[in-house]
N, C-alpha and C. Protein backbone atom coordinates (compact mmCIF):
# COMPACT_ATOMS: atom_id res chain seq x y z
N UNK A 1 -2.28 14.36 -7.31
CA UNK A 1 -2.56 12.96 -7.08
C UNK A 1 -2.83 12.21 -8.37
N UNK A 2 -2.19 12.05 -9.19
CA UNK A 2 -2.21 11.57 -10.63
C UNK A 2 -3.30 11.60 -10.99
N UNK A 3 -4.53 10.72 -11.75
CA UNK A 3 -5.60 10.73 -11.65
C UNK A 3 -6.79 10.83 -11.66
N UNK A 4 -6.27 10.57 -9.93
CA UNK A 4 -7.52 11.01 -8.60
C UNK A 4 -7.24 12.51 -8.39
N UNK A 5 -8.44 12.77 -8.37
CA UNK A 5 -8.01 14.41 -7.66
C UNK A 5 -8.42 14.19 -6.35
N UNK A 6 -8.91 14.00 -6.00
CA UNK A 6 -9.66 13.51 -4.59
C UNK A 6 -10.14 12.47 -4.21
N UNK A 7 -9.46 11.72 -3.09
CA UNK A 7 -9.40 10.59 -2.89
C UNK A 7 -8.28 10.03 -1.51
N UNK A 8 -8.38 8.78 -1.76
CA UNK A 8 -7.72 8.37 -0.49
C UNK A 8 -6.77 7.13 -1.07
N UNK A 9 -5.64 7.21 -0.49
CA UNK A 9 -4.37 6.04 -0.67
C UNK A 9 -4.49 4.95 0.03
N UNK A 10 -4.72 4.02 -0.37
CA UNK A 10 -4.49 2.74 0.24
C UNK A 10 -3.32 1.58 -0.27
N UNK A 11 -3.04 1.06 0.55
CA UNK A 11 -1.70 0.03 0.05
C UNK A 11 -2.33 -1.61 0.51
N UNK A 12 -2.57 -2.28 -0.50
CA UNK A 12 -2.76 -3.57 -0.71
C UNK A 12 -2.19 -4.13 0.21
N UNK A 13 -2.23 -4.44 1.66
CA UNK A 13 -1.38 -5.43 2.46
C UNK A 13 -1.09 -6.79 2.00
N UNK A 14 -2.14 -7.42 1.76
CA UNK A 14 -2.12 -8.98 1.29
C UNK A 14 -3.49 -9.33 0.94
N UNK A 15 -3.89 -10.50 -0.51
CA UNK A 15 -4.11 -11.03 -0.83
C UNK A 15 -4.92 -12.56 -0.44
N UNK A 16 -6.28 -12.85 0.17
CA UNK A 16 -6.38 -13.56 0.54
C UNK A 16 -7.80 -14.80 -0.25
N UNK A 17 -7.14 -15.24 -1.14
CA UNK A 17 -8.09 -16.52 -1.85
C UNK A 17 -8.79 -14.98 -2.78
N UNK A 18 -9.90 -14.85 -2.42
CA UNK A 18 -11.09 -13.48 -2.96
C UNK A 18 -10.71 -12.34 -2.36
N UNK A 19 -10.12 -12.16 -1.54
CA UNK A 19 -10.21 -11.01 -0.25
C UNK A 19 -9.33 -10.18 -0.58
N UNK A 20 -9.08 -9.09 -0.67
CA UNK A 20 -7.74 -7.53 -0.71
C UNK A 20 -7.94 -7.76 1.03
N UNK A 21 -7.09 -7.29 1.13
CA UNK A 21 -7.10 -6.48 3.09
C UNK A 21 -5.88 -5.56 2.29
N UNK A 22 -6.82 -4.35 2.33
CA UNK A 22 -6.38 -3.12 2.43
C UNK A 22 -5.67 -2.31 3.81
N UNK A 23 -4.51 -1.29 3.75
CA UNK A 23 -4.85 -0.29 4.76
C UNK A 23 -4.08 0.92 4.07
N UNK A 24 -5.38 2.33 4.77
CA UNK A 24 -5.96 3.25 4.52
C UNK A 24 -4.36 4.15 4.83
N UNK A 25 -3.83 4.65 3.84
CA UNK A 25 -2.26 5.22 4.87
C UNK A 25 -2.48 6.16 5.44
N UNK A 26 -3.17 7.00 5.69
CA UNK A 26 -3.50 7.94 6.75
C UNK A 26 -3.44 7.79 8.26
N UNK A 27 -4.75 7.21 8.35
CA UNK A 27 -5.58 6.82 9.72
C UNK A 27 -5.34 5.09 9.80
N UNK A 28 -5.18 4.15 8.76
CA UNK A 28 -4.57 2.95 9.36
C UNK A 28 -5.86 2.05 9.52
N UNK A 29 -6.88 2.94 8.93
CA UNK A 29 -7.81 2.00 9.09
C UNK A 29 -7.80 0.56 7.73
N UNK A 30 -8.21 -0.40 8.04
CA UNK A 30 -8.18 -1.72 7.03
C UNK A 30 -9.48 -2.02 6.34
N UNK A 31 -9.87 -2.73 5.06
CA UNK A 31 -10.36 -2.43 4.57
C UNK A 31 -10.08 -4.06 4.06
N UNK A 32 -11.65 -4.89 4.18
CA UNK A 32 -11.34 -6.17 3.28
C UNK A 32 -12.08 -5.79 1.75
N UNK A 33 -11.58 -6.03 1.24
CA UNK A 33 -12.02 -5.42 -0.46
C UNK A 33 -12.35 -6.81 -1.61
N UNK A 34 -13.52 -7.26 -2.54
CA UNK A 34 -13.44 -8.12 -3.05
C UNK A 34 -12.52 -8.05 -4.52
N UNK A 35 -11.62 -9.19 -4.47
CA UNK A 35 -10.90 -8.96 -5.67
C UNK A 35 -11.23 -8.32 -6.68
N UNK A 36 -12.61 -8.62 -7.01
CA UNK A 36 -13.21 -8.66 -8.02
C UNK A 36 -13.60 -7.52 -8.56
N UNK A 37 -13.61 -6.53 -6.98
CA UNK A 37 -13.81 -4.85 -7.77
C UNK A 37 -12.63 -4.48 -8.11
N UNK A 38 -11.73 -4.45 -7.38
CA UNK A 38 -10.12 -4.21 -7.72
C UNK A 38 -9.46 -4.42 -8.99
N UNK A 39 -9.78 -5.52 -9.26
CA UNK A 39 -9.54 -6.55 -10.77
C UNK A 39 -7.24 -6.96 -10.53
N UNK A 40 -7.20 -6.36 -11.48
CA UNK A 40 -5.71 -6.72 -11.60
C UNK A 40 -4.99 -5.29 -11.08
N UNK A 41 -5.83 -4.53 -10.12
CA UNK A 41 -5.07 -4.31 -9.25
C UNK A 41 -4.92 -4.81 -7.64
N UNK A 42 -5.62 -5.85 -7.60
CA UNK A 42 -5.08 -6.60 -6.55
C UNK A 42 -4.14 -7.33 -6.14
N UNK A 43 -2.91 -6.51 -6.15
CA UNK A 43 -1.42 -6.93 -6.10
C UNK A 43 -1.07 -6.80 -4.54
N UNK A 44 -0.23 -7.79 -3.66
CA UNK A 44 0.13 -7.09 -2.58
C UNK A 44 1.06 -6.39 -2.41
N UNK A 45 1.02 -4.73 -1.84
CA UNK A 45 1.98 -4.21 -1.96
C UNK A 45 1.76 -3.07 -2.92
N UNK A 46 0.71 -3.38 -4.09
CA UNK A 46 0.38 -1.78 -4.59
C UNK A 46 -0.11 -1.01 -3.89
N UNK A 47 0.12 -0.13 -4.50
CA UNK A 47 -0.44 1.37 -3.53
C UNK A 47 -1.39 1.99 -4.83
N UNK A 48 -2.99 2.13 -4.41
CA UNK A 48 -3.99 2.56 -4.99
C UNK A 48 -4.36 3.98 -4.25
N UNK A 49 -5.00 5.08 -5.33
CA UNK A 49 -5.56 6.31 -5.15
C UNK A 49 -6.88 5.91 -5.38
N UNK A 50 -7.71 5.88 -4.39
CA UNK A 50 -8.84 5.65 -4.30
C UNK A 50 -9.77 6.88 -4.37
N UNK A 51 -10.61 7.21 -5.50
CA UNK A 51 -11.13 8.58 -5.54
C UNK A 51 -12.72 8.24 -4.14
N UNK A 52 -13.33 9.04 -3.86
CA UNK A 52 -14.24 8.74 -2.73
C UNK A 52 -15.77 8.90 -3.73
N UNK A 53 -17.09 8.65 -2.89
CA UNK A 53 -17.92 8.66 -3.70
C UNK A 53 -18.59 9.77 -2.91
N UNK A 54 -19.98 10.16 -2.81
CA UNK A 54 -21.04 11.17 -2.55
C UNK A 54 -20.74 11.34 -0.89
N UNK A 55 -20.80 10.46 -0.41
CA UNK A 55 -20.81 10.42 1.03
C UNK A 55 -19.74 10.03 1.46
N UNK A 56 -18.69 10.32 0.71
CA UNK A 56 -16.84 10.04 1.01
C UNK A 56 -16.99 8.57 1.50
N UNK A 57 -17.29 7.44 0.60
CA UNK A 57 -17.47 5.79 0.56
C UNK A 57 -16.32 5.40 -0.36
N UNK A 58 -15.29 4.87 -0.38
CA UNK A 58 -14.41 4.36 -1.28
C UNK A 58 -15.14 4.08 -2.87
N UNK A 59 -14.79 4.25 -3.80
CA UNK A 59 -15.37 3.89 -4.84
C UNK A 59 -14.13 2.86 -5.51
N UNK A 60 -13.67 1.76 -4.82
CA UNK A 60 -12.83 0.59 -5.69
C UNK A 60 -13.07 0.58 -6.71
N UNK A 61 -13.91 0.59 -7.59
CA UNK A 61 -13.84 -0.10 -8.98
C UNK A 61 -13.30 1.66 -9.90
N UNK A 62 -12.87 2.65 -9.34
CA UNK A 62 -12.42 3.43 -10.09
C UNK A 62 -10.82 4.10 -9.35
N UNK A 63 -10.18 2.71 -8.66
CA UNK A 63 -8.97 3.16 -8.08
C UNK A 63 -7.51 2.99 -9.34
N UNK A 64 -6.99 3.67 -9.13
CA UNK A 64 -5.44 3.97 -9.88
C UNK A 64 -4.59 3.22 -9.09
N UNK A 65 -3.68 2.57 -9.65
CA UNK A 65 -2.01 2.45 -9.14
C UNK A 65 -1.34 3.12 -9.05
N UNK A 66 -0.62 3.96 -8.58
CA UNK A 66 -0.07 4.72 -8.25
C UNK A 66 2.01 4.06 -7.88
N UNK A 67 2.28 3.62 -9.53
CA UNK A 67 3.93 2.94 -8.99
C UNK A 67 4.51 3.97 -8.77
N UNK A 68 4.62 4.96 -9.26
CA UNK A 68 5.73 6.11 -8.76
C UNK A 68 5.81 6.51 -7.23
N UNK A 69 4.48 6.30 -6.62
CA UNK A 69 4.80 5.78 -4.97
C UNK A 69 5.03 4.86 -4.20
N UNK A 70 5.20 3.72 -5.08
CA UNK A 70 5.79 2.45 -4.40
C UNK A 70 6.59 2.67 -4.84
N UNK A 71 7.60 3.22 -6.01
CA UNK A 71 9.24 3.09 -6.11
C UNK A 71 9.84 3.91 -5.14
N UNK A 72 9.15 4.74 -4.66
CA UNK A 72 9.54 6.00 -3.58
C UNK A 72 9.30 5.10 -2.79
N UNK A 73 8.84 4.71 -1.98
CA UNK A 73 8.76 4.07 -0.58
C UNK A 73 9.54 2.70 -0.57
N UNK A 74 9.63 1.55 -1.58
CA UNK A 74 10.58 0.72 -1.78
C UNK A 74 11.79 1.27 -1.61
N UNK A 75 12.36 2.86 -2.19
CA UNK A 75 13.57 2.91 -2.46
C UNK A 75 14.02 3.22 -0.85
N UNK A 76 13.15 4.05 -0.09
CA UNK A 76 13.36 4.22 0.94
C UNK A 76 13.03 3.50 2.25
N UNK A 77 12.68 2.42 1.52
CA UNK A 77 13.03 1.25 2.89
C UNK A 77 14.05 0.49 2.69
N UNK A 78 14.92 0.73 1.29
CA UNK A 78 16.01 -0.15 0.97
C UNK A 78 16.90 0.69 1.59
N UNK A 79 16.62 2.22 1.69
CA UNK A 79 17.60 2.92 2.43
C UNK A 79 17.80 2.94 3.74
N UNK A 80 16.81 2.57 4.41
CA UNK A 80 16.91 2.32 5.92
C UNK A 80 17.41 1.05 6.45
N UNK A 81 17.17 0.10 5.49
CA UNK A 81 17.91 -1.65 5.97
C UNK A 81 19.50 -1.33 5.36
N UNK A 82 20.15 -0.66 4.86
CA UNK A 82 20.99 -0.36 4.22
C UNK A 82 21.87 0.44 5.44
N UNK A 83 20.88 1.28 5.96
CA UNK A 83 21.74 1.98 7.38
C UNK A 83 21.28 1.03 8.36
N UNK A 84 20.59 0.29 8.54
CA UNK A 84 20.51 -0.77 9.62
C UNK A 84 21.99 -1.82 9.42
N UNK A 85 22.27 -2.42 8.20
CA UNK A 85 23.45 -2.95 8.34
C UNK A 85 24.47 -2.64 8.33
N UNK A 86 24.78 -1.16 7.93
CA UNK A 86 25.72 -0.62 8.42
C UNK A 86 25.99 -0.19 9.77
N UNK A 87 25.05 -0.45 10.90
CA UNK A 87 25.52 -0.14 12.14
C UNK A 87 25.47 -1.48 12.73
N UNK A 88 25.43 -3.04 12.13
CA UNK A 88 25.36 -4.35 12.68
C UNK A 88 26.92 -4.61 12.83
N UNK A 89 27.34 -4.69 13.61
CA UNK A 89 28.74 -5.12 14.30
C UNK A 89 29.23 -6.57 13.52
N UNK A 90 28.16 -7.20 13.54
CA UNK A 90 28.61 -8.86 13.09
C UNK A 90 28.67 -9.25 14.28
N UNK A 91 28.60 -10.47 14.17
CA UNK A 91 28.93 -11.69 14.77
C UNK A 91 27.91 -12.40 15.53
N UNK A 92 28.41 -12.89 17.00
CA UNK A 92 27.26 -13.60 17.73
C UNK A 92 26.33 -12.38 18.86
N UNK A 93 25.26 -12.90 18.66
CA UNK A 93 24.44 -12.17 19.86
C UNK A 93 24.94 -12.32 21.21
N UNK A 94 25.29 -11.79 21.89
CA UNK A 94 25.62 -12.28 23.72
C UNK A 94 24.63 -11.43 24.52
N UNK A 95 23.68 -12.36 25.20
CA UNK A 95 22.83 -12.23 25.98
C UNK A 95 23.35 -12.10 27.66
């Protein structure tokens, strides 16, 4: 886990004024986070290794970016819209 040796992945959903809204990629749980611990990794769409603290509590202010797993998961959602339009017929919808 680059790093983190131990820890938990979260992916930046979106950005709100002060606010991260995190979610947890495991279990899916969400997570509003203040920018301010994050700093300039409050990007939407990064993916952070969040190491845990004493009582397995997120410790934000010592999370990693982790791009070598967003180029992996970007590349492979470009690969799935890629086989999505290759099976689109074209034309009009008929209901």
């Amino acid at each position: 886990m680059s790093e983190v040796e131990e820890g938990e992945m979260w992916v930046v959903d979106r950005v709100e004024a002060a606010v991260a809204v995190l979610v947890e990629d495991e279990e899916g749980v969400v997570a509003e986070v203040a920018t301010s611990l994050l700093g300039e990794l409050a990007i939407e769409g990064a993916i952070l290794l969040v190491p845990l603290g004493t009582v397995g509590e997120p410790r934000w202010t010592d999370a990693v970016r982790d791009v070598t797993e967003e180029e992996t998961r970007r590349e492979e959602g470009e690969g799935v819209i890629d086989e999505l339009r290759d099976r689109d017929p074209g034309g009009d919808v008929i209901l």
